[in-house]
PDB file of N, CA and C in Angstrom:
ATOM      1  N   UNK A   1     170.997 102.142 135.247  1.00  0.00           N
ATOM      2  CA  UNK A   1     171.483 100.824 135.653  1.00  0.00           C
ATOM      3  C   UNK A   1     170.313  99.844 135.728  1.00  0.00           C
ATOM      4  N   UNK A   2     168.925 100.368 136.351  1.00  0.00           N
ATOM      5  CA  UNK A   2     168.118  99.267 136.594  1.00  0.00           C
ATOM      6  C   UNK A   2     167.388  99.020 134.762  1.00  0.00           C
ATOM      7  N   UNK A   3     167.841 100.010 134.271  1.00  0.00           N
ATOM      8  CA  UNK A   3     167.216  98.908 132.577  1.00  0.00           C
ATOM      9  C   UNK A   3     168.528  98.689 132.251  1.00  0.00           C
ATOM     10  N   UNK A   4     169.645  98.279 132.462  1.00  0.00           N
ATOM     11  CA  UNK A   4     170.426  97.555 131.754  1.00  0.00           C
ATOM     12  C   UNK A   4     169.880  95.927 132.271  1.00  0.00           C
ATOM     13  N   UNK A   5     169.953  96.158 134.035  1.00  0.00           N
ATOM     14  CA  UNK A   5     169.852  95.093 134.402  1.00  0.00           C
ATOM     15  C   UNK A   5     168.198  94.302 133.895  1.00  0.00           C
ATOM     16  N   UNK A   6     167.253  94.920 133.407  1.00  0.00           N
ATOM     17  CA  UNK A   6     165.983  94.367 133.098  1.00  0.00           C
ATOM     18  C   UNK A   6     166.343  93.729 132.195  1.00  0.00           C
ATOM     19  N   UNK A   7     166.752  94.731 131.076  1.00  0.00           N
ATOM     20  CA  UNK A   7     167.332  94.311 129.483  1.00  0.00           C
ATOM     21  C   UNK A   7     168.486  92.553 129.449  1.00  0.00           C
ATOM     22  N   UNK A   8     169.206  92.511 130.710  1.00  0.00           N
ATOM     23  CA  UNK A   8     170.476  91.681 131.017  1.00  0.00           C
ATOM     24  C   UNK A   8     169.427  90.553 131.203  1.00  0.00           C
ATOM     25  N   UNK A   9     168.413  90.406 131.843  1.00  0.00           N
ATOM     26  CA  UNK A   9     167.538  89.712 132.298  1.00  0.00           C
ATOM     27  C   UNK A   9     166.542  88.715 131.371  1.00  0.00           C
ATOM     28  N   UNK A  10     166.285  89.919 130.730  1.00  0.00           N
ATOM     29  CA  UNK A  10     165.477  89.301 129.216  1.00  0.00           C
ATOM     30  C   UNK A  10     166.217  88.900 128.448  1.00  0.00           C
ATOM     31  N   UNK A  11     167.568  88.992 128.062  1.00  0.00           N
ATOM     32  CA  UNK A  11     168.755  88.380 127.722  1.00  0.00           C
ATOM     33  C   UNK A  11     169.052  86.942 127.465  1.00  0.00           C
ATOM     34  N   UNK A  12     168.750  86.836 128.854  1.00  0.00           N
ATOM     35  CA  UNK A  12     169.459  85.654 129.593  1.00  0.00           C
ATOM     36  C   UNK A  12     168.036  84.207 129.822  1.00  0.00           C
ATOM     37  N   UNK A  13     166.819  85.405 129.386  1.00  0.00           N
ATOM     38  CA  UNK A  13     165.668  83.952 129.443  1.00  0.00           C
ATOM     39  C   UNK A  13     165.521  83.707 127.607  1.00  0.00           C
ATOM     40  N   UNK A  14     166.107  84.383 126.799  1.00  0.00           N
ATOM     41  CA  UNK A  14     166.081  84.398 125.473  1.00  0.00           C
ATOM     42  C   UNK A  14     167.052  83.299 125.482  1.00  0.00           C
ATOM     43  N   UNK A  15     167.944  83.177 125.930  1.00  0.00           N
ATOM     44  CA  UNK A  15     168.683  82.102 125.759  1.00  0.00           C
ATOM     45  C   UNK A  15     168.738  80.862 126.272  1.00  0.00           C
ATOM     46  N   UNK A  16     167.786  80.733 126.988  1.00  0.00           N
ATOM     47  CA  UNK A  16     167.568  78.957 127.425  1.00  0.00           C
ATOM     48  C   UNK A  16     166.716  78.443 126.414  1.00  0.00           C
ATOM     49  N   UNK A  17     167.154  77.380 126.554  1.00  0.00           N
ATOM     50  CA  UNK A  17     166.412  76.494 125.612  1.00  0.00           C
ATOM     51  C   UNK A  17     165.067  75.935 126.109  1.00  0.00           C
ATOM     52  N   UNK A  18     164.186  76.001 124.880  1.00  0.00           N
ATOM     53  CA  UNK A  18     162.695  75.401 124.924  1.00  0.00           C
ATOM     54  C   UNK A  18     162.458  74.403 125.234  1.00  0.00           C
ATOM     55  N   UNK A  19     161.613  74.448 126.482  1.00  0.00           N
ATOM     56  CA  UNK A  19     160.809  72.802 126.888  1.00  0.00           C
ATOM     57  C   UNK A  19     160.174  72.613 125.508  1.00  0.00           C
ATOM     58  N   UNK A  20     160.431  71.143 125.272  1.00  0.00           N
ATOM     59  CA  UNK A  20     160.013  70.540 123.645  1.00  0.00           C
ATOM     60  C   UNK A  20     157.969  70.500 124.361  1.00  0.00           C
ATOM     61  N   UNK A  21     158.105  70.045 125.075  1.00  0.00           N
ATOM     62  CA  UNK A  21     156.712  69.619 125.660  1.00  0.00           C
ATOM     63  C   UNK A  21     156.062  70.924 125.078  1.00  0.00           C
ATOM     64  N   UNK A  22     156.475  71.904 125.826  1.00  0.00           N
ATOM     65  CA  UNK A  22     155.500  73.134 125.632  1.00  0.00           C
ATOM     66  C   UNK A  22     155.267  73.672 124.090  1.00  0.00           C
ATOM     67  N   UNK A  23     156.254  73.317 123.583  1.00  0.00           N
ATOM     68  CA  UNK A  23     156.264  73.481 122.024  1.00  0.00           C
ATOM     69  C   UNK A  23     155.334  73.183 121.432  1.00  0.00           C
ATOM     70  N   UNK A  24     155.479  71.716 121.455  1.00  0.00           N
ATOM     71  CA  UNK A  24     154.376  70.880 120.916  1.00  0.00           C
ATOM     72  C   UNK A  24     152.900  71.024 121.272  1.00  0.00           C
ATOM     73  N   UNK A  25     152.763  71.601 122.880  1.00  0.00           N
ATOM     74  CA  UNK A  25     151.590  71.914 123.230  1.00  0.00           C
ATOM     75  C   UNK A  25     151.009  73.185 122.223  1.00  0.00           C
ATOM     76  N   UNK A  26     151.573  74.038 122.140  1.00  0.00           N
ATOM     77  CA  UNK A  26     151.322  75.383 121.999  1.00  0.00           C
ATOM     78  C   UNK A  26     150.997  75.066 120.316  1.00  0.00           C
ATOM     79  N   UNK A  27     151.680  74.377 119.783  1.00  0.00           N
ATOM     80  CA  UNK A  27     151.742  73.665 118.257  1.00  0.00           C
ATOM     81  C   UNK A  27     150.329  73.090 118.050  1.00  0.00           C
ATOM     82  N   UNK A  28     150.002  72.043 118.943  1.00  0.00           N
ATOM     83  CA  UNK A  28     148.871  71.287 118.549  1.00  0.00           C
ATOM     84  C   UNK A  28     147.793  72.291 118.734  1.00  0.00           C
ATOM     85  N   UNK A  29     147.894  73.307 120.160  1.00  0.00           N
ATOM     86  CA  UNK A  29     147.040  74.285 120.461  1.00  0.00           C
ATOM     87  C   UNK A  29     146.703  75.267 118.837  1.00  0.00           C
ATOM     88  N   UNK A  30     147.499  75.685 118.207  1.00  0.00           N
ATOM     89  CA  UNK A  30     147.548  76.357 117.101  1.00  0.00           C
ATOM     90  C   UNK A  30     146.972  75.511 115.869  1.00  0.00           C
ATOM     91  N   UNK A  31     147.334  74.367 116.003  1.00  0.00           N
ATOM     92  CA  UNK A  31     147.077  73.644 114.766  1.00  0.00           C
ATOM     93  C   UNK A  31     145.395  73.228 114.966  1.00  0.00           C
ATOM     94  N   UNK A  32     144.949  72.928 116.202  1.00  0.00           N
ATOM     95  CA  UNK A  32     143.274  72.701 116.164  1.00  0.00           C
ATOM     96  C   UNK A  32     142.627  74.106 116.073  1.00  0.00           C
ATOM     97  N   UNK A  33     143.134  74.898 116.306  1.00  0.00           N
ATOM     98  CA  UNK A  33     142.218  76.193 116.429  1.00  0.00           C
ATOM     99  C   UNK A  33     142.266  76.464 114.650  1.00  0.00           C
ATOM    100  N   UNK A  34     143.162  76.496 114.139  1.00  0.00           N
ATOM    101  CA  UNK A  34     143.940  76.907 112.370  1.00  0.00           C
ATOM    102  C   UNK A  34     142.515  76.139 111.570  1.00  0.00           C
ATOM    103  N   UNK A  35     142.235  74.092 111.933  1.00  0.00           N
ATOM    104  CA  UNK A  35     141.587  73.717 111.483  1.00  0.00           C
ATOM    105  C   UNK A  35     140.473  74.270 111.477  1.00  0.00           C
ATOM    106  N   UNK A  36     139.593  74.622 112.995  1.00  0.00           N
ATOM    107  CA  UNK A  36     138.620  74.823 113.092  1.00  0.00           C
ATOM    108  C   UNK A  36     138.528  76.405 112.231  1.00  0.00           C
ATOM    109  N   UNK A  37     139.159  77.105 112.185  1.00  0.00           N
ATOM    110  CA  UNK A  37     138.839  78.517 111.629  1.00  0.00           C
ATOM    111  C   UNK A  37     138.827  78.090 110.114  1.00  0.00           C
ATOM    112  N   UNK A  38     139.656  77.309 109.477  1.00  0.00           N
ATOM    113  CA  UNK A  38     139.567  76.938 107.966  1.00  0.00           C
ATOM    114  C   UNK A  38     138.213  76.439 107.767  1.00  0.00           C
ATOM    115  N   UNK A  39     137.589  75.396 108.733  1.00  0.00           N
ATOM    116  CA  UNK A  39     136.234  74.586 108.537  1.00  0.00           C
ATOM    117  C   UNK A  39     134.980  75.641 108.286  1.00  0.00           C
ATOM    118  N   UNK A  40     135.497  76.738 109.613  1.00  0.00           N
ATOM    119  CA  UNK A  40     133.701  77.657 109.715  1.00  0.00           C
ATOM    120  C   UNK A  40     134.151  78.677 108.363  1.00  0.00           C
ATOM    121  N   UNK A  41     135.356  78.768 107.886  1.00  0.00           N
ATOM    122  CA  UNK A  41     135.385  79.807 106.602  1.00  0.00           C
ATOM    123  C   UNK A  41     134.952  78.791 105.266  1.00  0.00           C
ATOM    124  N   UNK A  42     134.709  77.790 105.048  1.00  0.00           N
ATOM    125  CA  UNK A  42     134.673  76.777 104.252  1.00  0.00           C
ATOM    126  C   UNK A  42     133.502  76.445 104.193  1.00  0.00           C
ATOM    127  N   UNK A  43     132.695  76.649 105.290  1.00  0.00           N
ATOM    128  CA  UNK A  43     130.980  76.641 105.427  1.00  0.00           C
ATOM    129  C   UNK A  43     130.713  78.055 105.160  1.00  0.00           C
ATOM    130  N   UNK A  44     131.261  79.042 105.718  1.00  0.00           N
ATOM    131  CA  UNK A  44     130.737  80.111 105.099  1.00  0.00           C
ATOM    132  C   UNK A  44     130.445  80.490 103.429  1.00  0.00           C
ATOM    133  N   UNK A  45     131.797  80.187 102.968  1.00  0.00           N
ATOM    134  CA  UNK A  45     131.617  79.854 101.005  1.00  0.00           C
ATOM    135  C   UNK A  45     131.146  79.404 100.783  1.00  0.00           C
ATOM    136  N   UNK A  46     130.458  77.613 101.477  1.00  0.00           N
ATOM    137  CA  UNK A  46     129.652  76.875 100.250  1.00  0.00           C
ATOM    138  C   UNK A  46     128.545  77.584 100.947  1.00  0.00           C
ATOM    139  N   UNK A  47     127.811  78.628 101.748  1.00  0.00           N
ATOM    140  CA  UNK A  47     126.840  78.958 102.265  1.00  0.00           C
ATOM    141  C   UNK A  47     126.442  80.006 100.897  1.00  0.00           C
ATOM    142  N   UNK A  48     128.038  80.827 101.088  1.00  0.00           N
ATOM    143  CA  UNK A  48     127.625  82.286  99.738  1.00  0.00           C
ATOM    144  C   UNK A  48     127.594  81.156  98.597  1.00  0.00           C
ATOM    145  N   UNK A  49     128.090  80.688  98.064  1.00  0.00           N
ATOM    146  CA  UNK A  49     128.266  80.050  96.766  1.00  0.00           C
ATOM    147  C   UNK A  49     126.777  79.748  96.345  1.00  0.00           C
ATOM    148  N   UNK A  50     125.948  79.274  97.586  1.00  0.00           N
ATOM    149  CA  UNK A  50     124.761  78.116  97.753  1.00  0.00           C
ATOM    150  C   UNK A  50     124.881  76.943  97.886  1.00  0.00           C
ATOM    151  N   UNK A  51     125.782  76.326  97.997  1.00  0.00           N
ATOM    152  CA  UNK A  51     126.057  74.835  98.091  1.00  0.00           C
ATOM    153  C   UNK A  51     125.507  74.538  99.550  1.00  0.00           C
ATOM    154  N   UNK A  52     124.953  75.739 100.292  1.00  0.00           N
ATOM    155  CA  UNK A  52     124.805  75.023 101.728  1.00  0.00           C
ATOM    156  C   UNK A  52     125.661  74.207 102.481  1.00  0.00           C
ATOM    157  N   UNK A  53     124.981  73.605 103.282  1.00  0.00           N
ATOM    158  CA  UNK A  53     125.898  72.664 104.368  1.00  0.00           C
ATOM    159  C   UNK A  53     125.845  71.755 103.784  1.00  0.00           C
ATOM    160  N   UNK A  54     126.660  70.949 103.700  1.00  0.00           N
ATOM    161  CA  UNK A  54     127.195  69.257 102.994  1.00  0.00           C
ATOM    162  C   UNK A  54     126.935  68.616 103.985  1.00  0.00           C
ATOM    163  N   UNK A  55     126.050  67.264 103.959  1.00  0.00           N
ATOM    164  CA  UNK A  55     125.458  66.360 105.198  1.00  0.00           C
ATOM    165  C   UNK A  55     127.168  65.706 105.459  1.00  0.00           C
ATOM    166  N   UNK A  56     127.734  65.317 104.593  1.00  0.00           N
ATOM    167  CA  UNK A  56     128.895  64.653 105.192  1.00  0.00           C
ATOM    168  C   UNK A  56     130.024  64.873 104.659  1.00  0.00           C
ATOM    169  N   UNK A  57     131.454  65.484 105.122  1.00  0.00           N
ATOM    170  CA  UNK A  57     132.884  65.864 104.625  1.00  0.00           C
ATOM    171  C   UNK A  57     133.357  65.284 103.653  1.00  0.00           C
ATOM    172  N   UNK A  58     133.003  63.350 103.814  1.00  0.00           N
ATOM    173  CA  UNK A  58     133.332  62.955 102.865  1.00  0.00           C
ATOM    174  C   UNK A  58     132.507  62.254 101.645  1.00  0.00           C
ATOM    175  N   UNK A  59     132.774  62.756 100.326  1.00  0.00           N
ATOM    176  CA  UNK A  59     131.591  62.408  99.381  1.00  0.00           C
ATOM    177  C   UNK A  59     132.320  61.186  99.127  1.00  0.00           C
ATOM    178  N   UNK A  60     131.802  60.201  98.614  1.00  0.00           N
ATOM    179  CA  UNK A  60     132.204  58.842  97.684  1.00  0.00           C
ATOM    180  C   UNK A  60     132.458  59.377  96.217  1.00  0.00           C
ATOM    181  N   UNK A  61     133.559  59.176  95.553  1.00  0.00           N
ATOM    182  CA  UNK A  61     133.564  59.500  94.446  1.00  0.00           C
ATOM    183  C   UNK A  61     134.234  58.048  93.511  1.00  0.00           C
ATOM    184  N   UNK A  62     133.039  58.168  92.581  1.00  0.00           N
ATOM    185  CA  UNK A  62     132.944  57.065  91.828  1.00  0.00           C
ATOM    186  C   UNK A  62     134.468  56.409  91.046  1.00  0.00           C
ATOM    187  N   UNK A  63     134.403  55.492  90.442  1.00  0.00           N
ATOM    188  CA  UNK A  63     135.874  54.880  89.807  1.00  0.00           C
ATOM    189  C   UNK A  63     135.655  55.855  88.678  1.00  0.00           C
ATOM    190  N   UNK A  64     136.569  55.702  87.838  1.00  0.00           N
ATOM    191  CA  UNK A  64     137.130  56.041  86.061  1.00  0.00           C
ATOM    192  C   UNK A  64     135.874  54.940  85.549  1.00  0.00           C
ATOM    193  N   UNK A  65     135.343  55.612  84.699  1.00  0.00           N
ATOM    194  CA  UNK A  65     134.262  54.952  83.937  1.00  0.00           C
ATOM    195  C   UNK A  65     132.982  54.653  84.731  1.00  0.00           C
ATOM    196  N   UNK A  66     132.882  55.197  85.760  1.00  0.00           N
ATOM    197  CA  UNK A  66     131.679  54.604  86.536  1.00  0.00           C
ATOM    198  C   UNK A  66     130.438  56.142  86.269  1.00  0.00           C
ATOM    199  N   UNK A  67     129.590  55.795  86.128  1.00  0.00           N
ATOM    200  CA  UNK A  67     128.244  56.592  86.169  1.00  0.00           C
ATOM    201  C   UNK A  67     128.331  57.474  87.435  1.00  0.00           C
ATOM    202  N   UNK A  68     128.432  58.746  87.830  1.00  0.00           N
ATOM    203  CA  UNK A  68     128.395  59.639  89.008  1.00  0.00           C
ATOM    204  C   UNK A  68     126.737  59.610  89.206  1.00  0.00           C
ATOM    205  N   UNK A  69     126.210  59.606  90.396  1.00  0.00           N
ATOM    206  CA  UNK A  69     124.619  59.582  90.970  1.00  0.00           C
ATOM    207  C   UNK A  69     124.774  60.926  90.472  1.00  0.00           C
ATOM    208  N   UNK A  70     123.072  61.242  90.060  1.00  0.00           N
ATOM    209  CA  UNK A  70     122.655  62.651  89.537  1.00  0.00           C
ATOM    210  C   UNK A  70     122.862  63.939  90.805  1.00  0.00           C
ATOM    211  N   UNK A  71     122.915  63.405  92.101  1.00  0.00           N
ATOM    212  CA  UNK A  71     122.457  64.368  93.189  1.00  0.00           C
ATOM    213  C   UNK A  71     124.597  64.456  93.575  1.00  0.00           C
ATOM    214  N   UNK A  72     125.330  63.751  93.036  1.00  0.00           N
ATOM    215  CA  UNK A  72     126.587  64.241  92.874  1.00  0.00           C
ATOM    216  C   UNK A  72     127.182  65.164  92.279  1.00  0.00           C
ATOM    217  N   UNK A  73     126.380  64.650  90.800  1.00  0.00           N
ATOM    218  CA  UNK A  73     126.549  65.665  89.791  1.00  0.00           C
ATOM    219  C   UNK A  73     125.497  67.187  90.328  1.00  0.00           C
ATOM    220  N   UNK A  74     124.849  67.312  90.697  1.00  0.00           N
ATOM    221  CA  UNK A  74     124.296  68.696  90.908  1.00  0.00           C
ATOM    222  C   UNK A  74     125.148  69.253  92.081  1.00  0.00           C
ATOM    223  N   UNK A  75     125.393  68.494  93.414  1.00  0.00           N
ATOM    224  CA  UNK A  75     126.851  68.602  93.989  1.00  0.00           C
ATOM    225  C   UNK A  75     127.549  69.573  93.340  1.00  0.00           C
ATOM    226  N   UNK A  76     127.865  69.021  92.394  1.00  0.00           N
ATOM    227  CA  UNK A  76     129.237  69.611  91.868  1.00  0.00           C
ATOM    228  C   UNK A  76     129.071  71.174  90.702  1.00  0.00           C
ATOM    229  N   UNK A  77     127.845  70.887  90.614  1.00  0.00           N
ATOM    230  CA  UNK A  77     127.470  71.762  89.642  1.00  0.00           C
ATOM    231  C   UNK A  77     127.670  73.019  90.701  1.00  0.00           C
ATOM    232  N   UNK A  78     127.137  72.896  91.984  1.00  0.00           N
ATOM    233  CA  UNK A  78     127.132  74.334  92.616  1.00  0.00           C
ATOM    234  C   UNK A  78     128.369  74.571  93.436  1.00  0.00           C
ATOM    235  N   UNK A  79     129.267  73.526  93.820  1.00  0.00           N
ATOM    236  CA  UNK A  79     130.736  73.629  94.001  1.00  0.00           C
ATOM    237  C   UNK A  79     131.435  74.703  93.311  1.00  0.00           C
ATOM    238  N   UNK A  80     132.258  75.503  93.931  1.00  0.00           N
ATOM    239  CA  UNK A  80     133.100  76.464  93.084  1.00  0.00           C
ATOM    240  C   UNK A  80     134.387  75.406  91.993  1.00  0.00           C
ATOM    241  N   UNK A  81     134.112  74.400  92.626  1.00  0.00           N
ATOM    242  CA  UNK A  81     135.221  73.590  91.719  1.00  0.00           C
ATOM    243  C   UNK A  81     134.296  72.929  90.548  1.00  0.00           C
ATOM    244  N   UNK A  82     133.157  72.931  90.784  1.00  0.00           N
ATOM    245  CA  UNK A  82     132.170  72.145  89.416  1.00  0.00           C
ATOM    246  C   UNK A  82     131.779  73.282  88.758  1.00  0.00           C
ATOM    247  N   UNK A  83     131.881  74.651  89.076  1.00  0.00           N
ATOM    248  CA  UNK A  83     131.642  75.712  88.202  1.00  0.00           C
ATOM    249  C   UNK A  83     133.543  75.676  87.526  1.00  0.00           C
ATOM    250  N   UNK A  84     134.330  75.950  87.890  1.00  0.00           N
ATOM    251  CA  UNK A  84     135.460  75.965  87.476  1.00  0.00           C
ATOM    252  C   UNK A  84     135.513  74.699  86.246  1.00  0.00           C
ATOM    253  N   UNK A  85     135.333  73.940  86.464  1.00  0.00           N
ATOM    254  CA  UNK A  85     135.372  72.733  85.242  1.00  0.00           C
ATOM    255  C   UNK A  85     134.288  72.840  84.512  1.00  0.00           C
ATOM    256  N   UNK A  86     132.523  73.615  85.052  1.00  0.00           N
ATOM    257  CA  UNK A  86     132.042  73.712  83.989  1.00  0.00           C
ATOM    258  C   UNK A  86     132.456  74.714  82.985  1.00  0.00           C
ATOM    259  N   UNK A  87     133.337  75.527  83.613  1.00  0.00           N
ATOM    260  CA  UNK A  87     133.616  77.049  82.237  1.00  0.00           C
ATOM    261  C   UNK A  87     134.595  76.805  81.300  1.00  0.00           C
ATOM    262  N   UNK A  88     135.650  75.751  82.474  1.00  0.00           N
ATOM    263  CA  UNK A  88     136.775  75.132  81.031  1.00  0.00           C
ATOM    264  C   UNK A  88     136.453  74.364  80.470  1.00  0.00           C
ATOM    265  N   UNK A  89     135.150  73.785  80.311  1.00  0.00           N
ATOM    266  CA  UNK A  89     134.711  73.033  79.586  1.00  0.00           C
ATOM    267  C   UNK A  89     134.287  73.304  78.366  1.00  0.00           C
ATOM    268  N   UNK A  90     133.669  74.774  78.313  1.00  0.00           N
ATOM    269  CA  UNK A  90     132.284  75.564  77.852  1.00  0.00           C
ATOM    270  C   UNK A  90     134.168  75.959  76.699  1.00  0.00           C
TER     271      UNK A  90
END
């Protein structure tokens, strides 16, 4: 009888409905931690790759027809995405 009544118990909190608040907490809680673990695995690759640490997240990337700075282009050369375009290139 006393695990029906435990079981009746857990039942019955399965079925109320979710504070939205806590949702969202627990959400944003998940979603900054998700970023931060994507960021330090993302430094770890350009670390193996060699690309090192990038001084800043965001690069400037030039218009259609514009000259790329040489220290972009080597950028990219050690990028897994500037090796990827150099082989379909080749």
């Amino acid at each position: 009888i006393l695990k029906f009544l435990v079981a009746k118990r857990k039942f019955k909190e399965t079925l109320r409905p979710y504070d939205v608040k806590d949702v969202i907490e627990q959400y944003s809680a998940g979603h900054l931690d998700m970023l931060g673990r994507i960021k330090s695995l993302q430094t770890r690759v350009d670390q193996i790759i060699g690309r090192g640490a990038i001084p800043s997240d965001k690069k400037v990337r030039p218009e259609k027809g514009e000259k790329t700075p040489p220290e972009l282009e080597q950028m990219d050369e050690l990028s897994m995405m500037g090796r990827v375009v150099k082989v379909e290139k080749q």
